[in-house]
PDB file of N, CA and C in Angstrom:
ATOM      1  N   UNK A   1     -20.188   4.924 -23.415  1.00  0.00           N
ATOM      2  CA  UNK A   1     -18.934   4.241 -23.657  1.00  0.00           C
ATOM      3  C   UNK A   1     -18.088   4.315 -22.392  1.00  0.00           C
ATOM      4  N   UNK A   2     -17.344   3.084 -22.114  1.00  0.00           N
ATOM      5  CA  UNK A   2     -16.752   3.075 -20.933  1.00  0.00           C
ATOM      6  C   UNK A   2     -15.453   3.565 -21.004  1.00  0.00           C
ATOM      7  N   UNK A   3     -14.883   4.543 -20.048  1.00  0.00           N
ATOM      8  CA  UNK A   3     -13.437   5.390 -20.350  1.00  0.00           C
ATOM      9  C   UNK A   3     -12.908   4.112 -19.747  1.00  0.00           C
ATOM     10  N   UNK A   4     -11.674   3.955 -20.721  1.00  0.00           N
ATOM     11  CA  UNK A   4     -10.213   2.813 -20.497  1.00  0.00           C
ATOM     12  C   UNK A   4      -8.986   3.677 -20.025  1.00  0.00           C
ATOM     13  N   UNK A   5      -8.645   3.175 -18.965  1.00  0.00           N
ATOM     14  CA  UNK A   5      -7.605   3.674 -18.286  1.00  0.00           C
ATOM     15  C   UNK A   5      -6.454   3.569 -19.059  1.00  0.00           C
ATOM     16  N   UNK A   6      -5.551   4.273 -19.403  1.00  0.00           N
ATOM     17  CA  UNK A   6      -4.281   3.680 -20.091  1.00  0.00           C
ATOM     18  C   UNK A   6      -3.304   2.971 -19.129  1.00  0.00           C
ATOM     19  N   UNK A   7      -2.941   1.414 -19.850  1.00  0.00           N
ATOM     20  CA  UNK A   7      -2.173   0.639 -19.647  1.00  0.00           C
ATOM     21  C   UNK A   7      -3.165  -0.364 -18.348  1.00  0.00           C
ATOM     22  N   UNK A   8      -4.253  -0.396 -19.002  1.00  0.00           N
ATOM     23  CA  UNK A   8      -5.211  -1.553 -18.101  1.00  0.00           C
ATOM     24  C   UNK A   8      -4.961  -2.977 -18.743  1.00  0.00           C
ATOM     25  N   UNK A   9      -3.823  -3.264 -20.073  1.00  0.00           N
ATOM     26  CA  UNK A   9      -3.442  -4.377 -20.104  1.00  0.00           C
ATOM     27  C   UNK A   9      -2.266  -4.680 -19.960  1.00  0.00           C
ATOM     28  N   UNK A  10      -1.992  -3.858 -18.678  1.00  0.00           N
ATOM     29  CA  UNK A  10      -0.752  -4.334 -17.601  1.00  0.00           C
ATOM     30  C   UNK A  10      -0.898  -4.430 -16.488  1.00  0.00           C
ATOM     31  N   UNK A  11      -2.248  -5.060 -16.280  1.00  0.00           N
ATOM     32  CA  UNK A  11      -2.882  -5.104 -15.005  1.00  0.00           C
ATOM     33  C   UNK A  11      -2.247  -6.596 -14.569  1.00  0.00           C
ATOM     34  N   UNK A  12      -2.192  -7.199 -15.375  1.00  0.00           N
ATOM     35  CA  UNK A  12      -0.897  -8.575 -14.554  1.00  0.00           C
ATOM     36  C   UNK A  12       0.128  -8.550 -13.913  1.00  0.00           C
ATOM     37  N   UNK A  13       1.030  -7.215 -14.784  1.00  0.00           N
ATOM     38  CA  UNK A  13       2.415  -6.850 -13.783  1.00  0.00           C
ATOM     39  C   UNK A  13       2.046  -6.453 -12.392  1.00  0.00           C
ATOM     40  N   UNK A  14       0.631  -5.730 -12.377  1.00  0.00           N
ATOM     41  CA  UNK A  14       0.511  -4.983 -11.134  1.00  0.00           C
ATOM     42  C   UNK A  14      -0.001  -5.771  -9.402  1.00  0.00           C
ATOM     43  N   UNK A  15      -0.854  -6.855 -10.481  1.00  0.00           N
ATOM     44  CA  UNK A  15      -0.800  -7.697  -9.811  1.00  0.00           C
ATOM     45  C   UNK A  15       0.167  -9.075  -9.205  1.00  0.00           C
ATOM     46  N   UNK A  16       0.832  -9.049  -9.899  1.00  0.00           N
ATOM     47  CA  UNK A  16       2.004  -9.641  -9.556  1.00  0.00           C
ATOM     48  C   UNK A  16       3.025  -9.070  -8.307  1.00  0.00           C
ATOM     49  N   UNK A  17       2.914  -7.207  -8.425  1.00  0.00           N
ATOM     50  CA  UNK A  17       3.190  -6.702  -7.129  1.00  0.00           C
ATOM     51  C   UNK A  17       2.341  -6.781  -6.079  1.00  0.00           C
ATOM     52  N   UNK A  18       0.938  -6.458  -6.231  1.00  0.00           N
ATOM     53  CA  UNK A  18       0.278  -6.843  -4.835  1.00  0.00           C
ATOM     54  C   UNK A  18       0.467  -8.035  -4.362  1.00  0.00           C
ATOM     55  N   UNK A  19       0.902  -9.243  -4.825  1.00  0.00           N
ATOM     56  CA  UNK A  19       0.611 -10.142  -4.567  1.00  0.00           C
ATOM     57  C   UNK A  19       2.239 -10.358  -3.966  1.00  0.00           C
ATOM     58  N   UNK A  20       3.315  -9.127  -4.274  1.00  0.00           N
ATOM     59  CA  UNK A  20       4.810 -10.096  -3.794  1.00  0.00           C
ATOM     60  C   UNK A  20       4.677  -9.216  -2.237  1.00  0.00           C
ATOM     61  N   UNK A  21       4.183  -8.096  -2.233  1.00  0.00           N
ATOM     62  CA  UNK A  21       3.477  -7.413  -1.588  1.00  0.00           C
ATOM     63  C   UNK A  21       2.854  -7.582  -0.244  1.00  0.00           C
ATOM     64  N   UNK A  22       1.669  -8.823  -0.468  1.00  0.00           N
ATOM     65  CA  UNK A  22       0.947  -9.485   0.218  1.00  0.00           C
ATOM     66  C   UNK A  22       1.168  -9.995   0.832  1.00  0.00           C
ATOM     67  N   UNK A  23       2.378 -10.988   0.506  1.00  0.00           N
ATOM     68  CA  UNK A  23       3.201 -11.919   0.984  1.00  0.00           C
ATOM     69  C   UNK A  23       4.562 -11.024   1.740  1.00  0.00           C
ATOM     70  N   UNK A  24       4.820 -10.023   1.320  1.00  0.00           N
ATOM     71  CA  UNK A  24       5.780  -9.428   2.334  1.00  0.00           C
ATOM     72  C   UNK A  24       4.788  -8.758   3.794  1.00  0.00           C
ATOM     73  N   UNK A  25       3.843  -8.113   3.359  1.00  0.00           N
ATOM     74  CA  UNK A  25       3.291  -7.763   4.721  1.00  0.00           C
ATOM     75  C   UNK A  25       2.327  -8.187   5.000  1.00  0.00           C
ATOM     76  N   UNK A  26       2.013  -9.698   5.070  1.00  0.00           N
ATOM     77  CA  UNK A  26       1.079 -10.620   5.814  1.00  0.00           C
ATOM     78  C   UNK A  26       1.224 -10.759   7.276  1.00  0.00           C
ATOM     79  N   UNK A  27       0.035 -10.818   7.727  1.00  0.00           N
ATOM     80  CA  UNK A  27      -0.194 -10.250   9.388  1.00  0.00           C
ATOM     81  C   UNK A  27       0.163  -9.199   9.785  1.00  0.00           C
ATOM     82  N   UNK A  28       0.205  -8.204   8.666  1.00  0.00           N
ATOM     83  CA  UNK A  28       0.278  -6.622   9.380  1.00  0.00           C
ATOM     84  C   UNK A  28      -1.068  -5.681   8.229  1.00  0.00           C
ATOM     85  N   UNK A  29      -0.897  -6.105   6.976  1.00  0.00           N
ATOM     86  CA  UNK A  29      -2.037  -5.478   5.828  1.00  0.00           C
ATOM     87  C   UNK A  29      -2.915  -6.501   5.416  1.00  0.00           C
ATOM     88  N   UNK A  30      -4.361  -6.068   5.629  1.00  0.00           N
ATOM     89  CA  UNK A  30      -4.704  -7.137   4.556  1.00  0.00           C
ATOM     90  C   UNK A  30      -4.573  -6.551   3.075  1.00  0.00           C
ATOM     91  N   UNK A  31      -5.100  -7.727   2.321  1.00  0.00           N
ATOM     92  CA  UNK A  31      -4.965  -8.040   0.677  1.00  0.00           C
ATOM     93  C   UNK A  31      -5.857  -6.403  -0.050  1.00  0.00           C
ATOM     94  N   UNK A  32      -6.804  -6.189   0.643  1.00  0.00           N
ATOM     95  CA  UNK A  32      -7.560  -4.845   0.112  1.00  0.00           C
ATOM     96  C   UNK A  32      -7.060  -3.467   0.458  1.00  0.00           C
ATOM     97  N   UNK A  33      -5.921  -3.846   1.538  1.00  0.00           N
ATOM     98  CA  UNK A  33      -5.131  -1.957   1.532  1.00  0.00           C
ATOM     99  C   UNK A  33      -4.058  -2.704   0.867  1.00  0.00           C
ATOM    100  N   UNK A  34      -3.201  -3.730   0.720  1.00  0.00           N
ATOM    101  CA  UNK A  34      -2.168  -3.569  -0.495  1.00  0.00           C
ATOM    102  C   UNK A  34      -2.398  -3.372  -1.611  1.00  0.00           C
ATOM    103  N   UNK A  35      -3.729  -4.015  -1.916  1.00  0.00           N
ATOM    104  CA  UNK A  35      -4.090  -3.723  -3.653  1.00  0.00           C
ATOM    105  C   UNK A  35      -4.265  -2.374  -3.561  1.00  0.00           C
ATOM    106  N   UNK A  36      -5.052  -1.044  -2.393  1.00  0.00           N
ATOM    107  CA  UNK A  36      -5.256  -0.191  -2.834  1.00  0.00           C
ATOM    108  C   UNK A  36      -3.917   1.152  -2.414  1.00  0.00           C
ATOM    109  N   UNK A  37      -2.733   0.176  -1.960  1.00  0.00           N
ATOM    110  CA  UNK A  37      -1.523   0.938  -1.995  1.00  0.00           C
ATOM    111  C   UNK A  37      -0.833   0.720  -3.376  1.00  0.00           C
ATOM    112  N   UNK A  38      -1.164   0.021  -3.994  1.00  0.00           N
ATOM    113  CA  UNK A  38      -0.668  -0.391  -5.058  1.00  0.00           C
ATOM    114  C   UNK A  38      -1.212   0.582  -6.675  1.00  0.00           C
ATOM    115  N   UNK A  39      -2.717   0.770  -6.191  1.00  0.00           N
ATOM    116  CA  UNK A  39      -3.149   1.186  -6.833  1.00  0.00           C
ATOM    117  C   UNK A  39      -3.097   2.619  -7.164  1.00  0.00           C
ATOM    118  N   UNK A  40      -2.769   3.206  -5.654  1.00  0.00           N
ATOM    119  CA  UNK A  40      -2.254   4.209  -5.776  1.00  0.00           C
ATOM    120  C   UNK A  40      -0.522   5.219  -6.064  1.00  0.00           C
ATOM    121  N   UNK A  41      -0.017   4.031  -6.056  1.00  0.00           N
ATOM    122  CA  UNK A  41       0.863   3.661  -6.513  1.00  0.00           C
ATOM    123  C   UNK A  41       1.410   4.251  -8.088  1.00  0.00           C
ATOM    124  N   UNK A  42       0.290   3.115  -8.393  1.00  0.00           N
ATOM    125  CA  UNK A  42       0.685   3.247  -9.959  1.00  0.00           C
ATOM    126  C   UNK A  42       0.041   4.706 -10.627  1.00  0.00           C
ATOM    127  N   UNK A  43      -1.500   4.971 -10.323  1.00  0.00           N
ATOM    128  CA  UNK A  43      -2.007   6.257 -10.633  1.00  0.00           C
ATOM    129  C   UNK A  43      -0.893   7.918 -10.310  1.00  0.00           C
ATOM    130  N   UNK A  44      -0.154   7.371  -8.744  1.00  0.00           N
ATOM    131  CA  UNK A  44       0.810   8.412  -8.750  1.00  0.00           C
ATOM    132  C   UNK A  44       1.708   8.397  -9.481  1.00  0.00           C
ATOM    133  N   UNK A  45       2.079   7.651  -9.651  1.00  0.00           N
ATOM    134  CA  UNK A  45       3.272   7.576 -10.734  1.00  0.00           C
ATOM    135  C   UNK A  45       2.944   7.995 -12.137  1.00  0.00           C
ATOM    136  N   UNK A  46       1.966   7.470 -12.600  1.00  0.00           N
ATOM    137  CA  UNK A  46       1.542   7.923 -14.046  1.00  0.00           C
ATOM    138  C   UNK A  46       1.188   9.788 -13.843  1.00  0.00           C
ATOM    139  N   UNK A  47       0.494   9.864 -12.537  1.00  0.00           N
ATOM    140  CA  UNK A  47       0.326  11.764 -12.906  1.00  0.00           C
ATOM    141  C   UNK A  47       1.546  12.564 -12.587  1.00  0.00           C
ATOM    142  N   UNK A  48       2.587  11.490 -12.152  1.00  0.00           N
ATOM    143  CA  UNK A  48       3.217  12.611 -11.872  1.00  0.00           C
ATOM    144  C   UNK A  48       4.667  12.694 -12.910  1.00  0.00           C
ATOM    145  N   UNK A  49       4.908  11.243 -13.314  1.00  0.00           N
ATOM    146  CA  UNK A  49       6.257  11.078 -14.193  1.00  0.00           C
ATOM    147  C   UNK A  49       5.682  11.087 -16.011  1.00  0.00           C
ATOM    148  N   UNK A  50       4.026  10.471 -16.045  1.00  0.00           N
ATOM    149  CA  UNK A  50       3.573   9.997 -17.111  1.00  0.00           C
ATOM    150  C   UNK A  50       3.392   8.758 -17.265  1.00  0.00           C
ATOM    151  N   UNK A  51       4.070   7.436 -16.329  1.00  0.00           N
ATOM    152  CA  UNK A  51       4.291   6.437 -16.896  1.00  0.00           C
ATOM    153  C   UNK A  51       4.590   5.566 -15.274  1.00  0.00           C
ATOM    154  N   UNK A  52       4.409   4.741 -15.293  1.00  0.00           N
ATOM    155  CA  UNK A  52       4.102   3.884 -14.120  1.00  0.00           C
ATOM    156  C   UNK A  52       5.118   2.375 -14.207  1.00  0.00           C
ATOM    157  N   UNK A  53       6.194   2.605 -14.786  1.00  0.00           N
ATOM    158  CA  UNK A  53       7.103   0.903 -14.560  1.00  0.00           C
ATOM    159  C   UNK A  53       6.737   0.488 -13.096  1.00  0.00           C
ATOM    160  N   UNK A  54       6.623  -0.666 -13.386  1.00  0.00           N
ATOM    161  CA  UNK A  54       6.414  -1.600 -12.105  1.00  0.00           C
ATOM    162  C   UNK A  54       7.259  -1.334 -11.143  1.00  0.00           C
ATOM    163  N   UNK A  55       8.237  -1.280 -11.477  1.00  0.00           N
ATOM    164  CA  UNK A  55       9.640  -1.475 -10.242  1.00  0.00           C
ATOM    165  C   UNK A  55       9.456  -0.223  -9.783  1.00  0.00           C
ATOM    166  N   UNK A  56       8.867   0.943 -10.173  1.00  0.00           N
ATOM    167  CA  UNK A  56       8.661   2.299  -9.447  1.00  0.00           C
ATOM    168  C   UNK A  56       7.655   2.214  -8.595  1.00  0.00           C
ATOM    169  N   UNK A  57       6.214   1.679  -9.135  1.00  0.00           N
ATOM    170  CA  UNK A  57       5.012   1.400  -8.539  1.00  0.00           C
ATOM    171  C   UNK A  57       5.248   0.691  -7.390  1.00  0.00           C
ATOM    172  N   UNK A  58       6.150  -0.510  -7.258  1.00  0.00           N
ATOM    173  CA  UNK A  58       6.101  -1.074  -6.199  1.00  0.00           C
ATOM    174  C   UNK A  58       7.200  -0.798  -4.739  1.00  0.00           C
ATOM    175  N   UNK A  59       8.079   0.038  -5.548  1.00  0.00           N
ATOM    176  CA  UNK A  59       8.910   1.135  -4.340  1.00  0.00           C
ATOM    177  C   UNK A  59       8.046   2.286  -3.738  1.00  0.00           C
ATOM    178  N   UNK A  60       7.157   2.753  -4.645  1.00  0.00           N
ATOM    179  CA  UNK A  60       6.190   3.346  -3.851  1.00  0.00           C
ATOM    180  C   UNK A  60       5.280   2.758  -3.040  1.00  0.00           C
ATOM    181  N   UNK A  61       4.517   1.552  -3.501  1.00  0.00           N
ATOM    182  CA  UNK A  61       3.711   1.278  -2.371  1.00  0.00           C
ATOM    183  C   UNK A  61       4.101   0.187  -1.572  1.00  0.00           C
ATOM    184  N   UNK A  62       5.311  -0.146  -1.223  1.00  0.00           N
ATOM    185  CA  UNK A  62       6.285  -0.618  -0.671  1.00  0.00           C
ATOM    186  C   UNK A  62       6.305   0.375   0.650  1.00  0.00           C
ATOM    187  N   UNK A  63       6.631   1.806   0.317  1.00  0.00           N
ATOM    188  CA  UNK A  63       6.803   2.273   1.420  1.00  0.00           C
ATOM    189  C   UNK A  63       5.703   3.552   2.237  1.00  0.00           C
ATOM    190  N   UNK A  64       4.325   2.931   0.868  1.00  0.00           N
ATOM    191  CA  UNK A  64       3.505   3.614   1.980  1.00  0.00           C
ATOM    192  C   UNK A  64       3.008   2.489   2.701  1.00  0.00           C
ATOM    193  N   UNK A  65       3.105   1.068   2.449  1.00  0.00           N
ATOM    194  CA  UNK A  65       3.073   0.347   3.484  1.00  0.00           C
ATOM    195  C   UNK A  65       3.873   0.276   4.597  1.00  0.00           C
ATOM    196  N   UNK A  66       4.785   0.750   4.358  1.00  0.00           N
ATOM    197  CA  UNK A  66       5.663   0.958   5.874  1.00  0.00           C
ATOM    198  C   UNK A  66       5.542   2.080   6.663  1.00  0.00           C
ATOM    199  N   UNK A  67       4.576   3.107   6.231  1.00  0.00           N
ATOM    200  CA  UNK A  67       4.177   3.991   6.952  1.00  0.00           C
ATOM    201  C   UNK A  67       3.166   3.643   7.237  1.00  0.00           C
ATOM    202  N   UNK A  68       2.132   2.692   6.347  1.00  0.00           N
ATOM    203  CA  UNK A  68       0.476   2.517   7.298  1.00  0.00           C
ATOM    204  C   UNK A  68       1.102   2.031   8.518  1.00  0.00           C
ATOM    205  N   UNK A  69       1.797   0.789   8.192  1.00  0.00           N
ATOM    206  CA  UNK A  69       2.599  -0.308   9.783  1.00  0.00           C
ATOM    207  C   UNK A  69       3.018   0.746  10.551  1.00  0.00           C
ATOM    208  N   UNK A  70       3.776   1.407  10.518  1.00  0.00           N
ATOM    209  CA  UNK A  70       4.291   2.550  11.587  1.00  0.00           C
ATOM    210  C   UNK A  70       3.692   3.322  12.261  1.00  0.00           C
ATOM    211  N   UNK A  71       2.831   3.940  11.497  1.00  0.00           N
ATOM    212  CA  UNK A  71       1.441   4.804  12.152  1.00  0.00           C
ATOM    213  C   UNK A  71       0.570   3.527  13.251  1.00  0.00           C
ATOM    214  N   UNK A  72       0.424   2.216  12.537  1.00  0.00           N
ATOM    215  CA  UNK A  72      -1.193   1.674  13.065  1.00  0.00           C
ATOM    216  C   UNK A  72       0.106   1.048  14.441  1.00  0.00           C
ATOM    217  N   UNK A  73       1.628   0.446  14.274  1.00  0.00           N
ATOM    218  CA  UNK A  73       2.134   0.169  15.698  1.00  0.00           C
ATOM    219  C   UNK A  73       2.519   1.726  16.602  1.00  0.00           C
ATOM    220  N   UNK A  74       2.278   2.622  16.461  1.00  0.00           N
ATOM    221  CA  UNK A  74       2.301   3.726  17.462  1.00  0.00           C
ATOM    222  C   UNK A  74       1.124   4.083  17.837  1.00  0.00           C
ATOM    223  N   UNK A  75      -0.134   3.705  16.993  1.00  0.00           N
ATOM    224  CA  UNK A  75      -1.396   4.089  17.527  1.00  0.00           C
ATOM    225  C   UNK A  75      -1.571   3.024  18.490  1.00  0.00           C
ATOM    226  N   UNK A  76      -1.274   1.728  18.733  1.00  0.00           N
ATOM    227  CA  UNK A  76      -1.455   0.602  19.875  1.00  0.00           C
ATOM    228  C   UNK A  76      -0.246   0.858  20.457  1.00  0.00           C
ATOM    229  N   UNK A  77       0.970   1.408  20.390  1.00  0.00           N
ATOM    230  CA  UNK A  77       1.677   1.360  21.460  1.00  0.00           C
ATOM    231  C   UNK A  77       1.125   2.779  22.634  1.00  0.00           C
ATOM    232  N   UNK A  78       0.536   3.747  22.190  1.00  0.00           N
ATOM    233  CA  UNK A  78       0.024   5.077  22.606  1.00  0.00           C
ATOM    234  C   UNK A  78      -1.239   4.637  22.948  1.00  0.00           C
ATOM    235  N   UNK A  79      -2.465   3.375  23.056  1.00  0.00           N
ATOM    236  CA  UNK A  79      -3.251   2.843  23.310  1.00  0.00           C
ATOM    237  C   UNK A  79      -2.796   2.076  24.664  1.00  0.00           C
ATOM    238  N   UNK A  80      -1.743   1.046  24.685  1.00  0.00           N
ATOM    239  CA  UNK A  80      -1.497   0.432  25.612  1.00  0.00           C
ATOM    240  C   UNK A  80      -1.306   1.265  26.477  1.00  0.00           C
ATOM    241  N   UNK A  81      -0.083   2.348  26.557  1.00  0.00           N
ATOM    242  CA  UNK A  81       0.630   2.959  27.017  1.00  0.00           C
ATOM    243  C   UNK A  81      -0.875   3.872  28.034  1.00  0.00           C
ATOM    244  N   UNK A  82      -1.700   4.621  27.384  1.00  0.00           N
ATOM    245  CA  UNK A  82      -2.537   5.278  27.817  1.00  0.00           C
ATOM    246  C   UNK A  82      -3.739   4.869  28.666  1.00  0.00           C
ATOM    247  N   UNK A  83      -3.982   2.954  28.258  1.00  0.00           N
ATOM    248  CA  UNK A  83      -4.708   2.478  29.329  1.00  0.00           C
ATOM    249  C   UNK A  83      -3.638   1.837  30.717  1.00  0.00           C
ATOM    250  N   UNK A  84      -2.676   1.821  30.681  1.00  0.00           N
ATOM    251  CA  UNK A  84      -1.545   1.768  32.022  1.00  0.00           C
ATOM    252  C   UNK A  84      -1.798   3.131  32.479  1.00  0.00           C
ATOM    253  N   UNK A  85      -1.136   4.110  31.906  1.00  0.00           N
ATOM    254  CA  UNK A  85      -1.824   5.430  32.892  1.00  0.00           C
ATOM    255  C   UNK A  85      -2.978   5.472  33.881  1.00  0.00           C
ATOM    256  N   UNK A  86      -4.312   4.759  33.378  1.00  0.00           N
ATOM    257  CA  UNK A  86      -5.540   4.835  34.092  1.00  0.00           C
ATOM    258  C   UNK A  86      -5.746   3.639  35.122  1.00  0.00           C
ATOM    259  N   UNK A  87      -4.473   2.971  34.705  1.00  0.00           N
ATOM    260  CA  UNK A  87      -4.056   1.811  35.853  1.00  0.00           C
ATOM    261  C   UNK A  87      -4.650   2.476  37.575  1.00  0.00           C
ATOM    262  N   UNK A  88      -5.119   1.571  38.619  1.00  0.00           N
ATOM    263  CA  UNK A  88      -5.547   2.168  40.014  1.00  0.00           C
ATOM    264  C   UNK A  88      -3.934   1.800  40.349  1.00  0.00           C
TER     265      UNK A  88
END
């Protein structure tokens, strides 16, 4: 028997955030790390409050997308930066 996640028929709301999501950080995430910021998202929220409202889920993975962006533009600015060093 297959274990059912609770509240897998609110998988529309959730998608409705990846997708406002998607469209906020297009040309910086693709579609498979927002769905799986999203996803984690909602699983954190449920272990940690019990319960996962959307509008929480998507303030959370709202802003671990703004930390992937932050991390991945300092890893190319510390890339650029480090092949100028080896400049002749």
């Amino acid at each position: 028997m297959a274990h059912q996640i609770q509240g897998d028929g609110d998988r529309p709301r959730y998608a409705a955030i990846g997708e406002r999501l998607g469209e906020e950080f297009d040309g910086v995430h693709d579609a498979a790390t927002v769905n799986r910021c999203v996803t984690a998202a909602r699983y954190g929220a449920e272990e940690v409050t019990g319960s996962a409202p959307p509008a929480l889920v998507e303030r959370i993975a709202r802003r671990h997308l703004e930390v992937l962006a932050t991390v991945a533009a300092e890893k190319r600015r510390r890339a650029r930066r480090s092949s100028l060093d080896n400049a002749p």
